[in-house]
Each structure stands twice: as structure tokens, then as C-alpha cells.
N, C-alpha and C. Protein backbone atom coordinates (compact mmCIF):
# COMPACT_ATOMS: atom_id res chain seq x y z
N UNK A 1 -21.38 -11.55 3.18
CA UNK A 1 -22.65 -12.14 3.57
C UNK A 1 -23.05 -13.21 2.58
N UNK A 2 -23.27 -14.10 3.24
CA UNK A 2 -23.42 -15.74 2.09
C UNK A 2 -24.75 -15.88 2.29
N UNK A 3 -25.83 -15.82 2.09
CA UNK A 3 -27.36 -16.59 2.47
C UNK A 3 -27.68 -17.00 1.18
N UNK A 4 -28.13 -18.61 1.18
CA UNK A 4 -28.88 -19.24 0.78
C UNK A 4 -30.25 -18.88 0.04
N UNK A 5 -30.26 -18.89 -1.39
CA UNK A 5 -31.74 -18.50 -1.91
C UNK A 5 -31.88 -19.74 -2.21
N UNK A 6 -33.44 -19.50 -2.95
CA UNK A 6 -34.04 -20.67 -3.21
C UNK A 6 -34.14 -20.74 -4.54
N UNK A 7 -33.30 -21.24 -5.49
CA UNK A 7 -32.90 -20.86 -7.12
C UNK A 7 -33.77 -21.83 -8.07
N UNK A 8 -34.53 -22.53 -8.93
CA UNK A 8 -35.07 -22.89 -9.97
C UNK A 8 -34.95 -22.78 -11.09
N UNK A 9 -34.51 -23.50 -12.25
CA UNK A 9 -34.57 -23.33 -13.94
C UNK A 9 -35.76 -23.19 -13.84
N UNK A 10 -36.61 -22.79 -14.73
CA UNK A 10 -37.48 -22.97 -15.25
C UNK A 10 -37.81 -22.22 -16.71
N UNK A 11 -37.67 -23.26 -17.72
CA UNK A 11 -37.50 -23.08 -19.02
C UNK A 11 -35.60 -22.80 -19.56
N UNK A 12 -35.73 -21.50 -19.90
CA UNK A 12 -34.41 -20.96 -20.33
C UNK A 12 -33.91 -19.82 -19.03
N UNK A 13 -35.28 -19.82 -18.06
CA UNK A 13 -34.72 -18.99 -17.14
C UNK A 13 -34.31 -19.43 -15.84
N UNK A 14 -33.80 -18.51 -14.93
CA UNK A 14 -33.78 -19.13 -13.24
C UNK A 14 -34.35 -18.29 -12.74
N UNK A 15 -34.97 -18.62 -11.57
CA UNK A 15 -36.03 -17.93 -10.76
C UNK A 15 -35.99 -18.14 -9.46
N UNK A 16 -36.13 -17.25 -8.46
CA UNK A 16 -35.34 -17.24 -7.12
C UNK A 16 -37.06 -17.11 -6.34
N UNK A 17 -37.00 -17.92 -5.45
CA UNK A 17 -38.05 -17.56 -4.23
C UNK A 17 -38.27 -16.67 -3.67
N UNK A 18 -39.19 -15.81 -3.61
CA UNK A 18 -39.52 -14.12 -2.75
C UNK A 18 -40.06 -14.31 -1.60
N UNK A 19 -39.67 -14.98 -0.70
CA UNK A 19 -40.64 -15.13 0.93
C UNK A 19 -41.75 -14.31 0.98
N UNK A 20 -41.24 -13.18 0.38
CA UNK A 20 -42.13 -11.55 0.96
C UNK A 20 -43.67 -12.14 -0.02
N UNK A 21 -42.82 -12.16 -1.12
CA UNK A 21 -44.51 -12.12 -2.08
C UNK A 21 -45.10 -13.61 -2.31
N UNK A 22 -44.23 -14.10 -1.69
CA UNK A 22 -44.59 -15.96 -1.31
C UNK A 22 -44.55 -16.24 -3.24
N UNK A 23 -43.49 -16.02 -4.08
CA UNK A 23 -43.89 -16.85 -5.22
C UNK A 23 -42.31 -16.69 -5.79
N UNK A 24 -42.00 -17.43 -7.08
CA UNK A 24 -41.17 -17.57 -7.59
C UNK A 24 -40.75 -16.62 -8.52
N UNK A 25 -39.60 -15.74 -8.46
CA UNK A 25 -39.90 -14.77 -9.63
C UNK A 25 -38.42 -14.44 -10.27
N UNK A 26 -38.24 -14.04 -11.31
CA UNK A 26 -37.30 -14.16 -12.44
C UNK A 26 -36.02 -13.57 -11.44
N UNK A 27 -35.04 -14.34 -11.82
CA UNK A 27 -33.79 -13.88 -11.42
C UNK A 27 -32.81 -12.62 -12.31
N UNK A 28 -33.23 -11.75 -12.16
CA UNK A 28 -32.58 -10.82 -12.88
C UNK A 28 -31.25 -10.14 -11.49
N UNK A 29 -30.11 -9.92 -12.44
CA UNK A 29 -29.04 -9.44 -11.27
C UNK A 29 -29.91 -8.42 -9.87
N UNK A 30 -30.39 -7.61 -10.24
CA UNK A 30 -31.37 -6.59 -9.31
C UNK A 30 -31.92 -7.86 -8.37
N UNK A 31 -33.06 -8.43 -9.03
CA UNK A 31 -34.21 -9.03 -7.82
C UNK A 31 -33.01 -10.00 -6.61
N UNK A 32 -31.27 -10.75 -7.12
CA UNK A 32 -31.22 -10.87 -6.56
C UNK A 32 -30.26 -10.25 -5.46
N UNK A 33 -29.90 -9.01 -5.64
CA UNK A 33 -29.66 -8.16 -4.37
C UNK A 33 -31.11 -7.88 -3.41
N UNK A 34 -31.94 -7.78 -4.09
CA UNK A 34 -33.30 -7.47 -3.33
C UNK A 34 -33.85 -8.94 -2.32
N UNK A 35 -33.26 -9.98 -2.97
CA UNK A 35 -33.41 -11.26 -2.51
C UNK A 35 -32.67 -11.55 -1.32
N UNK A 36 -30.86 -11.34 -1.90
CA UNK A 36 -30.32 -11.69 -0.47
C UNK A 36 -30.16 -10.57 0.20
N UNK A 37 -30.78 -9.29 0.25
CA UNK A 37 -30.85 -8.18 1.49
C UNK A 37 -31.92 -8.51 2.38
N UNK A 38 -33.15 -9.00 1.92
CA UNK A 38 -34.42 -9.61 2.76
C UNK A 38 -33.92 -10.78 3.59
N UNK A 39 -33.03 -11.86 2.86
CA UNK A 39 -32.49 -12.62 3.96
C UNK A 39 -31.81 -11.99 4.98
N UNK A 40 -31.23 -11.17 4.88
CA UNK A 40 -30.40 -10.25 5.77
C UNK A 40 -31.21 -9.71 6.81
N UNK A 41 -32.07 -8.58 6.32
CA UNK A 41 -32.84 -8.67 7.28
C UNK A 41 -34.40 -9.47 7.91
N UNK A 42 -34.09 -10.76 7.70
CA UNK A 42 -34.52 -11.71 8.54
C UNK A 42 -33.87 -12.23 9.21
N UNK A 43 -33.00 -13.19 8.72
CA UNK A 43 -32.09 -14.10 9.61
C UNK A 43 -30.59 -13.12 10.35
N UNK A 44 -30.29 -11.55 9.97
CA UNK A 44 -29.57 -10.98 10.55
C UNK A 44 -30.03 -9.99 11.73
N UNK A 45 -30.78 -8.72 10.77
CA UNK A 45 -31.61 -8.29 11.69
C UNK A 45 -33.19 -8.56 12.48
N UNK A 46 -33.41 -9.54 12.11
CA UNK A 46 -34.43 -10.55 13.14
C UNK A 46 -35.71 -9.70 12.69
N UNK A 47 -35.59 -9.23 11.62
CA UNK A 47 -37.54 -8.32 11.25
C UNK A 47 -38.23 -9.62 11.10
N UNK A 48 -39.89 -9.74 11.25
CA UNK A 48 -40.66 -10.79 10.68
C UNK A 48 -40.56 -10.51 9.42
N UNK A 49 -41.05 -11.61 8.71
CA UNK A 49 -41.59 -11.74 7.78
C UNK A 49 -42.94 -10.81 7.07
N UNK A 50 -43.80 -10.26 8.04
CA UNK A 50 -44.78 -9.64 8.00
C UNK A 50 -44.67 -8.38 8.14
N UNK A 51 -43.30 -7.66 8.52
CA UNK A 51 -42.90 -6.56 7.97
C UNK A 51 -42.11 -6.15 6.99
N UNK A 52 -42.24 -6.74 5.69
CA UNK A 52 -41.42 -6.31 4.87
C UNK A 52 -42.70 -6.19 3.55
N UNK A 53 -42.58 -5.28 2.86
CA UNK A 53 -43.09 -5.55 1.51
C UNK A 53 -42.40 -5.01 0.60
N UNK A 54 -42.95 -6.31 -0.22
CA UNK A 54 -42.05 -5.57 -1.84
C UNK A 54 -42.88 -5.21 -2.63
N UNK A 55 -42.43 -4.56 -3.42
CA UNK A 55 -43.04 -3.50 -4.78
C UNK A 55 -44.19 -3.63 -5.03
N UNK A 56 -44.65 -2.61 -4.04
CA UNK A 56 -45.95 -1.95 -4.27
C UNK A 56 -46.49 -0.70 -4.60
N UNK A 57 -47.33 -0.17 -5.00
CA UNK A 57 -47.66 0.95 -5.78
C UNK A 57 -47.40 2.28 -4.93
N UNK A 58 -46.85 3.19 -4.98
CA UNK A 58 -46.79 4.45 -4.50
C UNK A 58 -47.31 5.42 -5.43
N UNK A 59 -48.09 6.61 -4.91
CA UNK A 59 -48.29 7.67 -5.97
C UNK A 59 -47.17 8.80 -5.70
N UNK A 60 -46.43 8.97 -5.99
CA UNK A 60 -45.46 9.62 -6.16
C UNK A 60 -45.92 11.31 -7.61
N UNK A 61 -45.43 12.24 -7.06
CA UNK A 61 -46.12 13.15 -7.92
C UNK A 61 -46.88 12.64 -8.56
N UNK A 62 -47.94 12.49 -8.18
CA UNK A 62 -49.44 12.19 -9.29
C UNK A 62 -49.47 10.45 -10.28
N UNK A 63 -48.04 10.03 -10.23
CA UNK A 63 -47.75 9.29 -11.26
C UNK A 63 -47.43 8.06 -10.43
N UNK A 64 -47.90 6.83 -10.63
CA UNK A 64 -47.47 5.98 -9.77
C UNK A 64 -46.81 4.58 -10.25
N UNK A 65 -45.72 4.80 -8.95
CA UNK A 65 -44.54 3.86 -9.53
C UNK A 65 -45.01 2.77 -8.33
N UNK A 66 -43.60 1.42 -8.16
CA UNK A 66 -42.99 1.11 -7.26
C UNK A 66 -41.97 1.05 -6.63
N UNK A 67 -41.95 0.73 -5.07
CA UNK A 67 -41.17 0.48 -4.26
C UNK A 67 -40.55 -0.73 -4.50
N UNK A 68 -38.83 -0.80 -4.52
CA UNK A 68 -38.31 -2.10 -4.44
C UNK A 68 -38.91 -3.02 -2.97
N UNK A 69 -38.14 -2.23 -2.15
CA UNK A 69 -38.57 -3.24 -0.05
C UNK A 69 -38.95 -1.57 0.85
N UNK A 70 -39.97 -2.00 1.82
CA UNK A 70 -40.26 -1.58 2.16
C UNK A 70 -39.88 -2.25 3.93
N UNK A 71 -39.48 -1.88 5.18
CA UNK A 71 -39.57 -2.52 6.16
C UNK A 71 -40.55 -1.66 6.87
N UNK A 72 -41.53 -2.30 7.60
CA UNK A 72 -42.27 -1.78 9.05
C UNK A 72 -41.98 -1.95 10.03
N UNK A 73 -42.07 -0.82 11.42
CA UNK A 73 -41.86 -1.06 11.94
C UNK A 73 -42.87 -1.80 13.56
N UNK A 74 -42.53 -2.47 14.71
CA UNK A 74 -43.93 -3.08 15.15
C UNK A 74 -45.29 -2.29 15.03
N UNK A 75 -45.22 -1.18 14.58
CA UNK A 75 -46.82 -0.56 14.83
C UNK A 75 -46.99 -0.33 13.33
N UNK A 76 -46.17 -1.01 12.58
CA UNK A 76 -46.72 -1.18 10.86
C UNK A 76 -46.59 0.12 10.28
N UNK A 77 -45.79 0.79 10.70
CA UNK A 77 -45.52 2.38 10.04
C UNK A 77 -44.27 2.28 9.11
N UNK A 78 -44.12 2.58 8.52
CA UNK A 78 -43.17 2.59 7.63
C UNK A 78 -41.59 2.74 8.28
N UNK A 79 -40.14 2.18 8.20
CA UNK A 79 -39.34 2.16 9.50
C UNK A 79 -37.75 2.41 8.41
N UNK A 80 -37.77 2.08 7.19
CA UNK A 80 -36.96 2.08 5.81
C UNK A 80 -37.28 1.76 4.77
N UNK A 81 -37.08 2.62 3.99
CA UNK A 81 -37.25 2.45 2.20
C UNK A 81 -36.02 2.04 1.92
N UNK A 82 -35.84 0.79 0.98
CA UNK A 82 -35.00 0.33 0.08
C UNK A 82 -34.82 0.55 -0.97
N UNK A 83 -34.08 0.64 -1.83
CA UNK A 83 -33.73 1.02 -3.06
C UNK A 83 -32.51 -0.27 -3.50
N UNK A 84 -33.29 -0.91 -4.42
CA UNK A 84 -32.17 -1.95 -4.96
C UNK A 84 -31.64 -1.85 -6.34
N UNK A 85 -30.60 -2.02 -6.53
CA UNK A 85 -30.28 -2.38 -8.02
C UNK A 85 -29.00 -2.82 -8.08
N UNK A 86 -28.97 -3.05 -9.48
CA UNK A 86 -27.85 -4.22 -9.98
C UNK A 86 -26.43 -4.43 -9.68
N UNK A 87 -25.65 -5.06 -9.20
CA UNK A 87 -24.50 -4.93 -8.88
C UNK A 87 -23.41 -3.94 -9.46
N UNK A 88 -23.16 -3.82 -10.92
CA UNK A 88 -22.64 -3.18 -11.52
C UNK A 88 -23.51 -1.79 -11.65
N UNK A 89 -24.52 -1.34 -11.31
CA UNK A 89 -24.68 -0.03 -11.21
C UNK A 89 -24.09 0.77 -9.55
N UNK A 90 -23.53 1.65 -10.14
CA UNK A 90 -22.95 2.34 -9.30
C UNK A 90 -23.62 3.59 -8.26
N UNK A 91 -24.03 4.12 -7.32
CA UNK A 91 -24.75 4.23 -6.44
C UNK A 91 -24.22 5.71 -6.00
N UNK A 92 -25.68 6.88 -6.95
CA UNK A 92 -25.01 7.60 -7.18
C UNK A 92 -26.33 8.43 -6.46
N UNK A 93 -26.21 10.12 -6.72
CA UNK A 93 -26.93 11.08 -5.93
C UNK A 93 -28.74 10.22 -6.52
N UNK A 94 -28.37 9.97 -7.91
CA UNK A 94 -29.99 10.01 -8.64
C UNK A 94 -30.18 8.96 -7.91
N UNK A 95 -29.45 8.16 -7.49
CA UNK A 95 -30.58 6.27 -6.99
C UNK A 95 -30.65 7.00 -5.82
N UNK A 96 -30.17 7.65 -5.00
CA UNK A 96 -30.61 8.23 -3.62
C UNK A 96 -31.73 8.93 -3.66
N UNK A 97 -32.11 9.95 -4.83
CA UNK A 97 -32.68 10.71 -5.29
C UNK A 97 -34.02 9.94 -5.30
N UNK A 98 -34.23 8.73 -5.85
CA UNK A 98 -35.41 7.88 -6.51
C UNK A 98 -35.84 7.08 -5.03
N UNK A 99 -34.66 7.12 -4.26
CA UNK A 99 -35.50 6.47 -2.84
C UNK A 99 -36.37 7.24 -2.19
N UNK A 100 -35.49 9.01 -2.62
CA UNK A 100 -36.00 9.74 -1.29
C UNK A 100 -37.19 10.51 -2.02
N UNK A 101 -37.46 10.24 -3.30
CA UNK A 101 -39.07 10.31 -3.80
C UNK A 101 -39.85 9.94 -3.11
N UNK A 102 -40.01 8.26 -3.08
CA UNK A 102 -40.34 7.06 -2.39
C UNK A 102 -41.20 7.64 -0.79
N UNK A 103 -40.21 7.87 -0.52
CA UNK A 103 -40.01 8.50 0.91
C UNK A 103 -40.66 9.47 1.49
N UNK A 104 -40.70 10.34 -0.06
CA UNK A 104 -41.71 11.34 0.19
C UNK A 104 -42.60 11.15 1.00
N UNK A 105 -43.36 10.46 0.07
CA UNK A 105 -44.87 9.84 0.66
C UNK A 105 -44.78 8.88 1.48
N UNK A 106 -44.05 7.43 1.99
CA UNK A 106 -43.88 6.95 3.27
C UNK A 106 -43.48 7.88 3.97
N UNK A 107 -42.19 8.58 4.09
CA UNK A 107 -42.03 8.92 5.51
C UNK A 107 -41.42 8.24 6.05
N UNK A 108 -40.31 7.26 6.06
CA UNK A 108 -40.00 6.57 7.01
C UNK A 108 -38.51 6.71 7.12
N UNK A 109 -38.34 7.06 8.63
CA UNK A 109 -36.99 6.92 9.10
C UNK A 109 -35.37 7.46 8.65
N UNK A 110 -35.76 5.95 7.86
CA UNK A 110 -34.67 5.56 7.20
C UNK A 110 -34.65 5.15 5.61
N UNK A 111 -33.78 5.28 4.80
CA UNK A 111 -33.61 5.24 3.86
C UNK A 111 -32.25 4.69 3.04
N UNK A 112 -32.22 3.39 2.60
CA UNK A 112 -30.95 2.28 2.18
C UNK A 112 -30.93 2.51 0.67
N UNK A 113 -30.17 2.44 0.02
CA UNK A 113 -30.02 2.14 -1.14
C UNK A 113 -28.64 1.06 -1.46
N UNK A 114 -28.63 0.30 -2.11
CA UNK A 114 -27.82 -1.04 -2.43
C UNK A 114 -27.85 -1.14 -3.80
N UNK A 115 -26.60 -1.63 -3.86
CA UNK A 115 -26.36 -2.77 -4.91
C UNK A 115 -25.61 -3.85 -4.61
N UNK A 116 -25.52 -4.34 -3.69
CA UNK A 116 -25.05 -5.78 -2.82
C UNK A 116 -23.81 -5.75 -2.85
N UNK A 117 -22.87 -4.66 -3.13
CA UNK A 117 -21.90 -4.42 -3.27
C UNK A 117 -21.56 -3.31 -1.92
N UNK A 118 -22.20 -2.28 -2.48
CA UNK A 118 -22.23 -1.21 -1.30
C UNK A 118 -23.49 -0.79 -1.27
N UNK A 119 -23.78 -0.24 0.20
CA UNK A 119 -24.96 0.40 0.76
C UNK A 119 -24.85 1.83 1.69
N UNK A 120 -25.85 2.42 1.32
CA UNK A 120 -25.81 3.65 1.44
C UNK A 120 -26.99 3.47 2.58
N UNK A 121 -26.92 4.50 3.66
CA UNK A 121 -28.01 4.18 4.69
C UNK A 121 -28.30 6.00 4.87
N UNK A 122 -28.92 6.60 5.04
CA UNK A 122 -29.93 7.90 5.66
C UNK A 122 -31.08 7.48 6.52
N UNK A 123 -30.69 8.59 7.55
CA UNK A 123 -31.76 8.85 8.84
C UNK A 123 -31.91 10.24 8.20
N UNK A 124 -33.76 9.95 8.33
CA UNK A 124 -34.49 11.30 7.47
C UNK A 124 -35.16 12.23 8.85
N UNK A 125 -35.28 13.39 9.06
CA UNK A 125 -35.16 13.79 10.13
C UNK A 125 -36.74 14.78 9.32
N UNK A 126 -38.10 14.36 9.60
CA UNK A 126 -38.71 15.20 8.61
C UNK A 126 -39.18 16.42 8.99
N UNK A 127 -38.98 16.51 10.71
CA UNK A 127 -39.23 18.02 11.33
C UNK A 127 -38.04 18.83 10.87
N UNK A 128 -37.26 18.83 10.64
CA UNK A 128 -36.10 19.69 10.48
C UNK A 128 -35.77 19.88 9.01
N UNK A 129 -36.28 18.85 7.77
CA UNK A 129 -35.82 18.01 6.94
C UNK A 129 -34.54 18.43 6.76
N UNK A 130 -33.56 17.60 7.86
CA UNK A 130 -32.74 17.11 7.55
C UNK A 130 -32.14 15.77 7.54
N UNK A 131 -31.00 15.63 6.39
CA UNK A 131 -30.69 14.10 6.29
C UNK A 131 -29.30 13.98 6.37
N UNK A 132 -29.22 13.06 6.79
CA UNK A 132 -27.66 12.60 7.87
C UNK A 132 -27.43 11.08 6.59
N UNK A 133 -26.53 10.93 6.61
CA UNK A 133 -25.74 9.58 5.94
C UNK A 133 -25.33 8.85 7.24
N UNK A 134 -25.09 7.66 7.53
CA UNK A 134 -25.27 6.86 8.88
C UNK A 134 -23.71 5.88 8.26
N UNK A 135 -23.01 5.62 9.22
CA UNK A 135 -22.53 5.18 8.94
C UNK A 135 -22.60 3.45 8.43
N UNK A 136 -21.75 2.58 7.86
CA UNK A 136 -22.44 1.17 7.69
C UNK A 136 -23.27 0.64 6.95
């Protein structure tokens, strides 16, 4: 998958365009798997723009973190939690573990974890709680 970001020096750093949060923000290996998966699902899987958010506050046991991407689905309910990180980290029970925190409290669906390398996908089943690995 090749998509086009929107890259900038600025100073000693580079800084990639976030559609989602409409601003320019530091290119660290992570933000840009988180970068070109949002192109993905725009220009691949056809989500708006207006369903996606990035890292926003969850209270997660009492303590509150963030979410890398979040997708909605048309009635704005939560539809997949993302979990991004760095290419060279390897994609293990704990990063599954830290989505399906996340998840807790959304609730949604589905559940990806990436490192633009490989992706891990779960359908969360929360009447039964059971969770299936999906293929792809």
C-alpha cells in the first residue's frame, strides 16, 4: 500500500499532516503508520472523514489514557479501535491487550492493531464475550 502523506521540515524535524485532527504533527515512526492506515481507510475503505478520531481521552480503569484511531460507524457508535505502533515493534498478546482495554469502554465491534507491517483484526462478540481473530 503506497499513499501519499503530506510531509514538512520544520526546523530539525518532519511533520506529516493529520486530516483527522486537521494540523501538522511530528513524524515519529508510530504517527506514521497511524497516518498511512487513515489514508487507507479513506481512499480504500471509503469511511468519511468525520468518522474517524484520533487520540482522545478514554477513562480506562479510573485512569485516563488515549486512543490511537478510533472509526464510527453511520450512527456515530463506535465500529473499530485501532491500535498503532512502530514498525519494528512486534505485535504481541500485550498490544492486543492495550486495544482491548480501549475497548472496554467503547465497545466496538472490531478491534485492529498494526504496525504497517502486519495487522491483527478481532470481531468482539460482547454478548457472549467472545473474540474471534478475522482473517486479513
Amino acid at each position: 500500500m503506497a499513499y501519499t502523506l503530506k510531509i514538512r521540515e520544520n526546523g530539525q524535524q518532519q511533520e506529516v499532516f493529520d486530516p483527522v485532527r486537521q494540523k501538522w504533527v511530528v513524524m515519529t515512526p508510530e504517527e506514521r503508520v497511524r497516518q498511512v492506515f487513515i489514508l487507507y481507510l479513506l481512499n480504500v475503505k471509503g469511511f468519511p472523514l468525520s468518522h474517524l478520531s484520533v487520540e482522545h481521552a478514554v477513562t480506562v480503569n479510573g485512569m485516563t489514557q488515549r486512543y490511537d484511531l478510533v472509526v464510527f460507524d453511520d450512527e456515530l457508535q463506535p465500529y473499530m479501535v485501532v491500535e498503532c505502533k512502530a514498525p519494528h515493534v512486534k505485535l504481541t498478546q500485550q498490544v492486543a491487550d492495550q486495544a482491548a482495554r480501549y475497548n472496554a469502554v467503547l465497545r466496538a465491534p472490531l478491534v485492529c492493531v498494526t504496525n504497517g507491517v502486519e495487522r491483527m483484526v478481532f470481531r468482539v462478540d460482547f454478548e457472549t464475550g467472545k473474540v474471534r481473530r478475522l482473517e486479513g
